[in-house]
Each structure stands twice: as C-alpha cells, then as structure tokens.
C-alpha atoms as a PDB file:
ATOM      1  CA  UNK A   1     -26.813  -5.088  -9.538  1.00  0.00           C
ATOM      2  CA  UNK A   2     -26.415  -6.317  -5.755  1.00  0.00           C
ATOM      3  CA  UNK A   3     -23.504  -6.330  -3.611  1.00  0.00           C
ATOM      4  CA  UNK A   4     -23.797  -8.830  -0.090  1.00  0.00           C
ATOM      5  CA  UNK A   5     -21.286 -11.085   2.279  1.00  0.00           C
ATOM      6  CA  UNK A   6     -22.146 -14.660   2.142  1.00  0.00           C
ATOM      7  CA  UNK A   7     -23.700 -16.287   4.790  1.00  0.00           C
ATOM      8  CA  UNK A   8     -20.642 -18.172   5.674  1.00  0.00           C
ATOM      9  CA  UNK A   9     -18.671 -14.928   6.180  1.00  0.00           C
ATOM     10  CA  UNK A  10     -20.995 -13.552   8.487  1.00  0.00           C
ATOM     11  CA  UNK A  11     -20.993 -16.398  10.662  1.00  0.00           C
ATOM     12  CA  UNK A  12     -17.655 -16.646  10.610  1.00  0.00           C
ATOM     13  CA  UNK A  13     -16.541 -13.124  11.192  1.00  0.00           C
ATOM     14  CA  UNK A  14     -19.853 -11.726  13.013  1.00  0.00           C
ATOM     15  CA  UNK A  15     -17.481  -8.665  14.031  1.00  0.00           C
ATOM     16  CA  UNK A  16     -17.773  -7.244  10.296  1.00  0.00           C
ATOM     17  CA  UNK A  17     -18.794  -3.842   9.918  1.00  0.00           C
ATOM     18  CA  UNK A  18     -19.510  -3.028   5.989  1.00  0.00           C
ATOM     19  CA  UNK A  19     -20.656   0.041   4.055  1.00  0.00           C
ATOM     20  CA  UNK A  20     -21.361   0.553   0.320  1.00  0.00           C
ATOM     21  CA  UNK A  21     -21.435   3.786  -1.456  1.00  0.00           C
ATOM     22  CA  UNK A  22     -22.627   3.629  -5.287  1.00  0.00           C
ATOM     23  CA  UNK A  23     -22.575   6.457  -7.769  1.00  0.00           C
ATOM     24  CA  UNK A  24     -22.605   7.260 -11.162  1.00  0.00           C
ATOM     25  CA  UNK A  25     -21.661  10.627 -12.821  1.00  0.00           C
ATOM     26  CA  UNK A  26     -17.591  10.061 -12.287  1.00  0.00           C
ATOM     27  CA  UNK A  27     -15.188  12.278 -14.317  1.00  0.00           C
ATOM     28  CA  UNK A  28     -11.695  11.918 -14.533  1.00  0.00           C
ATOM     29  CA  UNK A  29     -10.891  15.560 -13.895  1.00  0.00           C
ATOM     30  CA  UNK A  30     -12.710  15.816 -10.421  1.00  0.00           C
ATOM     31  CA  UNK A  31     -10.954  18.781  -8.236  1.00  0.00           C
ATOM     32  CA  UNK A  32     -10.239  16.289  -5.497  1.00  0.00           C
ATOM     33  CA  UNK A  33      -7.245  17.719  -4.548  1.00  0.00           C
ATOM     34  CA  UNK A  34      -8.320  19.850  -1.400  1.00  0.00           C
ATOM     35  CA  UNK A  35      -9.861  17.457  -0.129  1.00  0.00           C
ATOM     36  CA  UNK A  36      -7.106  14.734  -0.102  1.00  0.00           C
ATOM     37  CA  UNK A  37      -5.015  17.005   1.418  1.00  0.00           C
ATOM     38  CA  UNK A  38      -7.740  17.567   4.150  1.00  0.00           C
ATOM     39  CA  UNK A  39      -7.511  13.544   5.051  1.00  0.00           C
ATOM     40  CA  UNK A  40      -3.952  13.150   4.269  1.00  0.00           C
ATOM     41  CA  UNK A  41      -3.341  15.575   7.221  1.00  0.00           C
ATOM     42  CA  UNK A  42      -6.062  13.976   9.455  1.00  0.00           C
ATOM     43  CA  UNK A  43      -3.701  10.637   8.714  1.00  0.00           C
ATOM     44  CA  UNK A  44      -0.375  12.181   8.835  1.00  0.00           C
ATOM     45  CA  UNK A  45      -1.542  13.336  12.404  1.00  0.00           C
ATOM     46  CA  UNK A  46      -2.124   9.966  14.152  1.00  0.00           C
ATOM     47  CA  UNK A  47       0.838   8.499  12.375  1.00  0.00           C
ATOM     48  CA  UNK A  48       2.770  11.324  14.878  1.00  0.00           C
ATOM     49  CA  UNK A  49       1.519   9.500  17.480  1.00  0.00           C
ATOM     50  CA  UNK A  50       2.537   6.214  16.654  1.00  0.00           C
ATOM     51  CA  UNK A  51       3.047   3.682  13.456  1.00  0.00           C
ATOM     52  CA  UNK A  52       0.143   1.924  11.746  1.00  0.00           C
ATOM     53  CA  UNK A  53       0.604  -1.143  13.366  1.00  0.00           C
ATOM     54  CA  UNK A  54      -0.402   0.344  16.817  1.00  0.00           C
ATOM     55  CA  UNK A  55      -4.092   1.106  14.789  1.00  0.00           C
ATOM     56  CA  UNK A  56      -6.722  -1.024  16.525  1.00  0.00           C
ATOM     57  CA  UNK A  57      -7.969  -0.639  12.840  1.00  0.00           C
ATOM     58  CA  UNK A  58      -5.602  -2.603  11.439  1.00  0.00           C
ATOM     59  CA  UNK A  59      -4.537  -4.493  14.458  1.00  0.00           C
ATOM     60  CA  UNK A  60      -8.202  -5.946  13.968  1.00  0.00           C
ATOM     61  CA  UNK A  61      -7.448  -6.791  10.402  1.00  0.00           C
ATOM     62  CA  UNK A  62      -4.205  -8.733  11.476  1.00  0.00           C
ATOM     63  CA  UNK A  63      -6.268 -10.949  13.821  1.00  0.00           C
ATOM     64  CA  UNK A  64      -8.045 -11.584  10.978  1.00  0.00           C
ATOM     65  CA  UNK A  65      -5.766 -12.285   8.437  1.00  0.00           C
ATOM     66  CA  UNK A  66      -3.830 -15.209  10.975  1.00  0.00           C
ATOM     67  CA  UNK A  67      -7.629 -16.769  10.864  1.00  0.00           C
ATOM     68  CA  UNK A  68      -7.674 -16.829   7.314  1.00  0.00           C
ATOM     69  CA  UNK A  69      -4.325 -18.983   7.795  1.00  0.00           C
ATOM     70  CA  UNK A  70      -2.026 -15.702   6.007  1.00  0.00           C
ATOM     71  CA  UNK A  71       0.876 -14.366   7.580  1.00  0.00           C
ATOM     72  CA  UNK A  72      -0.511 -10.748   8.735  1.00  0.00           C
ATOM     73  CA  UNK A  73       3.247  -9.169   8.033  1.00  0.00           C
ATOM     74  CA  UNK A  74       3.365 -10.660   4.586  1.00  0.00           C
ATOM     75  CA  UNK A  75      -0.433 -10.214   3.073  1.00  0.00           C
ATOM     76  CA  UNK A  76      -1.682  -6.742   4.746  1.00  0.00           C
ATOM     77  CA  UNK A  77      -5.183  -5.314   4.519  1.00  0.00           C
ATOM     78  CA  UNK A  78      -5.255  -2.379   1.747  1.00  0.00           C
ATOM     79  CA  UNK A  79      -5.208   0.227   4.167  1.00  0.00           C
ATOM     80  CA  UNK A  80      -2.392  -0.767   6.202  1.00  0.00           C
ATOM     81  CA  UNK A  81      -0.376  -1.074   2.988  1.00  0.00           C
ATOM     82  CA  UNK A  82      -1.341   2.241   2.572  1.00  0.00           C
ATOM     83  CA  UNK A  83      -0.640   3.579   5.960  1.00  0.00           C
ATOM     84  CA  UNK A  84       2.816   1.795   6.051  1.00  0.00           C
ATOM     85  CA  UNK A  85       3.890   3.580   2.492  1.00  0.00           C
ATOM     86  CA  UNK A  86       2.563   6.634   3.312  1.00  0.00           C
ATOM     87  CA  UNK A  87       4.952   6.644   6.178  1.00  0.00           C
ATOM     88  CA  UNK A  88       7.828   6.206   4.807  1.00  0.00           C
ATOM     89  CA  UNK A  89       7.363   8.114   1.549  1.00  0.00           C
ATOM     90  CA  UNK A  90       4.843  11.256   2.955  1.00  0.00           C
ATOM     91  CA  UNK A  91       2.746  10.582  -0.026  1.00  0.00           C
ATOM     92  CA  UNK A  92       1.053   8.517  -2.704  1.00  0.00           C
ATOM     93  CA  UNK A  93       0.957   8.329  -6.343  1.00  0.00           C
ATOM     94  CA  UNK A  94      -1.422  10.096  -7.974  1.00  0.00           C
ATOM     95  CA  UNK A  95      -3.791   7.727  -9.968  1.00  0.00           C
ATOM     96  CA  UNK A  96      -7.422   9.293 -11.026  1.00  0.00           C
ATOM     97  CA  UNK A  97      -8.845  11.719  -8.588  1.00  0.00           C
ATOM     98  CA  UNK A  98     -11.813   9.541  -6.950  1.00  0.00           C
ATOM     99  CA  UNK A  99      -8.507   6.569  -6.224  1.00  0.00           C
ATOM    100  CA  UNK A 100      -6.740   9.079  -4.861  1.00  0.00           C
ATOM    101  CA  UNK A 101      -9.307  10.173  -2.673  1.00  0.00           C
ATOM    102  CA  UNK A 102     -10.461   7.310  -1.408  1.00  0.00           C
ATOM    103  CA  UNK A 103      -7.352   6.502  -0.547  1.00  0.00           C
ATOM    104  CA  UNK A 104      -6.874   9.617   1.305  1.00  0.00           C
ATOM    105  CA  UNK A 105      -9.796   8.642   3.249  1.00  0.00           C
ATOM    106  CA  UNK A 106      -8.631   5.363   3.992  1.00  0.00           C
ATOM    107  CA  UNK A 107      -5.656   6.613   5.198  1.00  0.00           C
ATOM    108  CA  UNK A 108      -7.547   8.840   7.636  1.00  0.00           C
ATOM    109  CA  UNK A 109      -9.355   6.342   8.557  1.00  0.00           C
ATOM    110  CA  UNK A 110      -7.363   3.434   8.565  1.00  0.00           C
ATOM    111  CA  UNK A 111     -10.249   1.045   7.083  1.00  0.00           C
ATOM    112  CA  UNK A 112      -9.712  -0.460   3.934  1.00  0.00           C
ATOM    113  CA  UNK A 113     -11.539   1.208   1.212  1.00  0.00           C
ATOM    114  CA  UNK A 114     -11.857  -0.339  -2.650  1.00  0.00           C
ATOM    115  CA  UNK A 115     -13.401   1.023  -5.500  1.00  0.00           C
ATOM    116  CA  UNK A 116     -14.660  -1.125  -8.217  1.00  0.00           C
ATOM    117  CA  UNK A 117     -15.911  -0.268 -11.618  1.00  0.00           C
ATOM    118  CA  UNK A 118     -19.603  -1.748 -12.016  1.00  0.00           C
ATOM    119  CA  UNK A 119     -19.422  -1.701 -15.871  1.00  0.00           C
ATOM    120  CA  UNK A 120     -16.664  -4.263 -15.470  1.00  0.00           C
ATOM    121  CA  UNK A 121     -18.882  -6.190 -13.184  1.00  0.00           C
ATOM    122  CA  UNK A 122     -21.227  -9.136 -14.161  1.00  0.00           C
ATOM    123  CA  UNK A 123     -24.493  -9.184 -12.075  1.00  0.00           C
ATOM    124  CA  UNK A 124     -22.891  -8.071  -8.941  1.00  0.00           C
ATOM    125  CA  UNK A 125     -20.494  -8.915  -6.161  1.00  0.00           C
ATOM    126  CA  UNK A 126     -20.313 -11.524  -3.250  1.00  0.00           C
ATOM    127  CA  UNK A 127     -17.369 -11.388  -0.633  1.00  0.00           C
ATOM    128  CA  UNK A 128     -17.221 -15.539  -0.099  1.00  0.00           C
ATOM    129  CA  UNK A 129     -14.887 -18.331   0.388  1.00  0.00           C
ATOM    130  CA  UNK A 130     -13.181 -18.972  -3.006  1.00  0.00           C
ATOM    131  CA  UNK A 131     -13.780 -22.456  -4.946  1.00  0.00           C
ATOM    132  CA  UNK A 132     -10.269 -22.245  -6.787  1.00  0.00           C
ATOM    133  CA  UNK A 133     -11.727 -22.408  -9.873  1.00  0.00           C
ATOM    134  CA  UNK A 134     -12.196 -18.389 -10.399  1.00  0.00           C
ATOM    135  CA  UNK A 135     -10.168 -15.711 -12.474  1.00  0.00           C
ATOM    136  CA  UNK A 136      -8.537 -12.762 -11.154  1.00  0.00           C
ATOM    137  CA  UNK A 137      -6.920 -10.674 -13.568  1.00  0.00           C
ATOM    138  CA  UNK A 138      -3.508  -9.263 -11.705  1.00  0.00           C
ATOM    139  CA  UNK A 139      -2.429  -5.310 -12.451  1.00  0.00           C
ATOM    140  CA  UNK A 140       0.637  -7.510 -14.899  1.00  0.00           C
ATOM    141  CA  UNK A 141      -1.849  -9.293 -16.862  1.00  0.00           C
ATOM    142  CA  UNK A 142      -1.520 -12.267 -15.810  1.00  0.00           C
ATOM    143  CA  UNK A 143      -4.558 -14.350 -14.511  1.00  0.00           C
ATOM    144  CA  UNK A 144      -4.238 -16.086 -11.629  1.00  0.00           C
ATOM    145  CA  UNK A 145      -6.555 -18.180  -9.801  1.00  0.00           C
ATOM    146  CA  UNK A 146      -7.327 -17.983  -5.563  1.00  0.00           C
ATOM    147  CA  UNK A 147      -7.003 -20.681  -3.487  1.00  0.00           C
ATOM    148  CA  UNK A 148      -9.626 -23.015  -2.283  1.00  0.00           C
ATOM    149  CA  UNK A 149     -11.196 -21.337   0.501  1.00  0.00           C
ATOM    150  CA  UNK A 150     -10.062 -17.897   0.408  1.00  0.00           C
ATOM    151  CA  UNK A 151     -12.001 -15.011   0.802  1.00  0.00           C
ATOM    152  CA  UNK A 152     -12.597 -13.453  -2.275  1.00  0.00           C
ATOM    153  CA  UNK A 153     -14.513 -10.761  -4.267  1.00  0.00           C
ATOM    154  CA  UNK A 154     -16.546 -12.327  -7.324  1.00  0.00           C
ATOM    155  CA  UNK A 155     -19.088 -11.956  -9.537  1.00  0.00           C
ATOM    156  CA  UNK A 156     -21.732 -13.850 -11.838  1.00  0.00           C
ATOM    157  CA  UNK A 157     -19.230 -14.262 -14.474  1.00  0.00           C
ATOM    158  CA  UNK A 158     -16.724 -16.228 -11.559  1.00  0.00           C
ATOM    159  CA  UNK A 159     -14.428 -13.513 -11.719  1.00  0.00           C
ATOM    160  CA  UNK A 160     -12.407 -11.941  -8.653  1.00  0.00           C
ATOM    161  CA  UNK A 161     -12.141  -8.484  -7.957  1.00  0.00           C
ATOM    162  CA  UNK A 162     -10.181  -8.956  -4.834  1.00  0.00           C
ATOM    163  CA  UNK A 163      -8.142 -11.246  -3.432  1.00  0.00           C
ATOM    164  CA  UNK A 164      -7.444 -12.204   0.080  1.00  0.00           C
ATOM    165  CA  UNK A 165     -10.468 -10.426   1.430  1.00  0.00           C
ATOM    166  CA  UNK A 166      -8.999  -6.640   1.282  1.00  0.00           C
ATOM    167  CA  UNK A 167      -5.314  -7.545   0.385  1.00  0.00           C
ATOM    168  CA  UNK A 168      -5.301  -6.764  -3.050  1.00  0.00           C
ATOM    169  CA  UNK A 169      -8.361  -5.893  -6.106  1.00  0.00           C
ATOM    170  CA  UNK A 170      -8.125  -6.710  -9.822  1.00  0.00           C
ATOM    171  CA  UNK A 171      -6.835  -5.189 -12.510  1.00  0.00           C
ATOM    172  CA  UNK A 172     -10.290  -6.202 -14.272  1.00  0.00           C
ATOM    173  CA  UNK A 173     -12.302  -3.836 -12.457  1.00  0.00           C
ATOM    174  CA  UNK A 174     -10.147  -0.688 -11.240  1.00  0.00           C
ATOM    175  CA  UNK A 175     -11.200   2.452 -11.883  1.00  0.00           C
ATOM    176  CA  UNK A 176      -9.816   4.120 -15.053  1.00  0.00           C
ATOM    177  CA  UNK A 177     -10.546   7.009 -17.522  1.00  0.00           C
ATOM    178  CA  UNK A 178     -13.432   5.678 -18.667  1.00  0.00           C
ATOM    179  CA  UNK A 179     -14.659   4.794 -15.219  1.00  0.00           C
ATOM    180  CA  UNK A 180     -18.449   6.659 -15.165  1.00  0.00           C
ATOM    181  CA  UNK A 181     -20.528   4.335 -12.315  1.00  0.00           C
ATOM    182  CA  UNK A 182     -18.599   3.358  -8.902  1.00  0.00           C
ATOM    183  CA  UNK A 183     -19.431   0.567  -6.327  1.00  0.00           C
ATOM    184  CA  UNK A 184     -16.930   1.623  -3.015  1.00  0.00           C
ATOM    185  CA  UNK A 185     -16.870  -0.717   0.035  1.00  0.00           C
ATOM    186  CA  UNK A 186     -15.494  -0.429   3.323  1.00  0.00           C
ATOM    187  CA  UNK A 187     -15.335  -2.828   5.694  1.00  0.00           C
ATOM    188  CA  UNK A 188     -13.928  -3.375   9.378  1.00  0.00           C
ATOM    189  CA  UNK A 189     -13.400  -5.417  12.127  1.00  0.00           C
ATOM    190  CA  UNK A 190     -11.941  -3.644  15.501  1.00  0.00           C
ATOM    191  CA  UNK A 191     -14.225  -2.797  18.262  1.00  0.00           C
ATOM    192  CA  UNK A 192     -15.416   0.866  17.432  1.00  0.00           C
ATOM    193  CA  UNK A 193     -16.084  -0.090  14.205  1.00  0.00           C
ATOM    194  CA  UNK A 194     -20.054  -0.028  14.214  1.00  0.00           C
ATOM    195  CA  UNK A 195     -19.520   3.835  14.782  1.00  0.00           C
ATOM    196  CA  UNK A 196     -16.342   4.419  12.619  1.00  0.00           C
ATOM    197  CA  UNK A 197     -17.788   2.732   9.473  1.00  0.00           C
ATOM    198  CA  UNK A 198     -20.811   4.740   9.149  1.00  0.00           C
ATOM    199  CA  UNK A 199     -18.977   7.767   9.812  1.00  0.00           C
ATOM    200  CA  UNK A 200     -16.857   6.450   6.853  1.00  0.00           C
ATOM    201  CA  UNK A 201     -19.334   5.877   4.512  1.00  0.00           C
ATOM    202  CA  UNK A 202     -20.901   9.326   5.226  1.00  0.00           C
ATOM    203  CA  UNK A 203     -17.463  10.865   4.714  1.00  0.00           C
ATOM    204  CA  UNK A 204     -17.121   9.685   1.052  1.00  0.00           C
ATOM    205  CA  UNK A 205     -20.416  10.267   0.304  1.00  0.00           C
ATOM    206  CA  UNK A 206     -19.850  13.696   1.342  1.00  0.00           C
ATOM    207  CA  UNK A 207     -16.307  13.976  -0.928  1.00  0.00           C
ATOM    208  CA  UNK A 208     -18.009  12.738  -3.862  1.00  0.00           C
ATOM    209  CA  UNK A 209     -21.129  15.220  -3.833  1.00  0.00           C
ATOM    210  CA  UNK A 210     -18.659  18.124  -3.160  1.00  0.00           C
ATOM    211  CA  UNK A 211     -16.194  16.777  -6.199  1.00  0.00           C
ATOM    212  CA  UNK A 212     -18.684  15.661  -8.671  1.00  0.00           C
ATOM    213  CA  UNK A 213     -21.579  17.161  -7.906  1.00  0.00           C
ATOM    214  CA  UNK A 214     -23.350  13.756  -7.390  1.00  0.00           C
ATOM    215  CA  UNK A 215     -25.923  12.440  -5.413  1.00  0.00           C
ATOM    216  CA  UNK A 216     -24.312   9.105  -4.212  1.00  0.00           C
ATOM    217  CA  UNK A 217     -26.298   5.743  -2.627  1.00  0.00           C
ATOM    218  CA  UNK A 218     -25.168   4.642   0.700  1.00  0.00           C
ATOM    219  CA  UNK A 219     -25.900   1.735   2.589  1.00  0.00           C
ATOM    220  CA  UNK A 220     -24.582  -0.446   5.649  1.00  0.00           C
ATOM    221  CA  UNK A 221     -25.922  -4.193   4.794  1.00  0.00           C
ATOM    222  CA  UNK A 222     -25.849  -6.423   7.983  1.00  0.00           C
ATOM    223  CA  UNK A 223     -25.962 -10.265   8.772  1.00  0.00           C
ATOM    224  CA  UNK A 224     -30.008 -10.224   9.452  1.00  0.00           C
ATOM    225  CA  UNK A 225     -29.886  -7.877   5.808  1.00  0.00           C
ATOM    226  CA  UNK A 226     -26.790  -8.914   3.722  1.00  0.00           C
ATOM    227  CA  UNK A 227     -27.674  -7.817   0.478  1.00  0.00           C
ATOM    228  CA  UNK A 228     -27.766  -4.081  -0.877  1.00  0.00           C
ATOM    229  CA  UNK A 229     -29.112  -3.185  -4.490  1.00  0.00           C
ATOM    230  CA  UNK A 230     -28.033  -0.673  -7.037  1.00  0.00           C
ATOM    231  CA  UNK A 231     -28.396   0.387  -9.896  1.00  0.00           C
ATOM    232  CA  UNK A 232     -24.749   2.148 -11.400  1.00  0.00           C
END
C-alpha cells in the first residue's frame, strides 16, 4: 500500500509538513490510559495560557481553510475541533484506546492527527483535489459525495476517507474493534512546523511501542519524495 500528496497539493500548499506512522499488531484493550493523561496535561497547560485560536498551529490551518474557499469558523481542522471541545468540556469521549490517544496527542500538539484503518483501504491513499464523483461514507450512514475541487482523502476504489482536507474522516475507515493494521497522518502548515511534525511523528511512534508493544514505520514524505510505502 502507498500513501502520497498529489502533485497539485504540493504546489499549491508548499508550506505542508506531513508524517506517516504505520503499524500493525493493534488491540483494542491497549493500556493507553497513562499516557493520554500525560498529553492531555501537556494540552490543558497551553490552553491556560490562552484559547486554541491563538495556536499558530491552527491559526495556520485557518489561513488555509479561507484558500480552500471554507469559512475557517464553520469547517475547522480536526485538531482545533478538538482543542475547542476539550475546552469547554475538560475531556473527550472515550472511543478505542489508540483514538483516544492520538487524540491526546493531537491535542498536545495542536496538529491534526487521523487514523485510518488500512484493511478498509483499497490500494492506498492520495490527499488530492476531489472530482465530485467519489463516496464518502458519513459516521450516519449516509454517503455523500465532495465537491468538485476539494481536498480530499481517497483511494483506488474512489472512496474518501476525509473530507475537507483534515475537517472530518469517514465512517468507512475509522478504527474499530476489529481494527489490527493502522495508517496515522499528521500534517501541518504554521512556520515551526518542519521541527514540530517530526517531533510528532516520533511521539506516537513512541506511544504505540510502549502500549502495544509494536515496532511502528515512520516516515516524513516531501514534495521532491511524495510517496511513502507500507505494508499494514
């Protein structure tokens, strides 16, 4: 399987920072707890200081929704969404302990993170500019289909696993009980984000090996090498 940016993304958005972290051995009974609590505090500390929106993280991410032609205050990025809830209720549902950690470390972070199950994947993914025509399969089951030109997550099979870049993933692929092999990808656009990403990426690797006992695949593809290849 492959995961890559097309070429039109990079060139229009050559500030994107991406990392990829695959891994297969996934339980859903991974003591994850600790750990969550360990980035939960990390993100509970800078939200002391000041709200989400005051994140060059996501103020990056704002910027880029208005290019995309979406309101930035109506269609957030995942991890502001995050942040903003997280505020206001002082914690998050509990889904299945690798969601809930990688949403802890989003939240620390303030990068979106998403997590896709690669058995529900056909050949791989490409982040590109929608033709209209695809599927995404919303958490209601309903399918809808993106609009012409947005920035999607798809596969082989001309599904989407994400919508509006990192606004919102598809029911299709979220993790679940069943979930075994991961594909997790992070992406950014403020200025620190060539340092921050990596750091990232390292971070979950880290979680996962202590959690599952796994020996996780990371990468950080780039414009000049778009494409990364795994094998979950």
């Amino acid at each position: 399987m492959h995961f890559r940016h097309s070429d039109a993304i990079w060139s229009e958005y050559p500030e994107l920072v991406a990392g990829t972290v695959t891994v297969t051995g996934i339980t859903p009974d991974g003591p994850a707890e600790p750990l969550i609590e360990k980035f939960t505090a990390v993100a509970e500390a800078r939200l002391a200081a000041g709200t989400e929106a005051e994140f060059p993280e996501i103020q990056a991410w704002r910027r880029t929704f208005s290019r995309m032609g979406l309101k930035p205050t109506q269609y957030r990025c995942a991890s502001e969404s995050l942040l903003r809830r997280f505020r206001k209720e002082r914690v998050l549902p509990r889904i299945h302990p690798l969601v809930d950690l990688c949403n802890a470390i989003s939240l620390a972070f303030a990068i979106p993170v998403a997590v896709f199950d690669t058995a529900m994947i056909s050949g791989g993914l490409e982040v590109r500019h929608a033709n209209g025509d695809e599927d995404y399969l919303a958490f209601s089951g309903e399918t809808e289909h993106p609009d012409a030109r947005e920035v999607i997550f798809t596969d082989a099979a001309g599904r989407a696993h994400a919508r509006r870049w990192t606004n919102r993933q598809s029911g299709h692929s979220s993790v679940r009980d069943t979930t075994a092999s991961v594909l997790i990808v992070t992406e950014a656009m403020h200025d620190s984000a060539s340092e921050d990403v990596p750091e990232l990426v390292a971070a979950i690797a880290d979680a996962l090996g202590d959690v599952w006992r796994v020996s996780p695949e990371t990468a950080i593809p780039t414009r000049s090498s778009p494409r990364v290849e795994f094998t979950c």
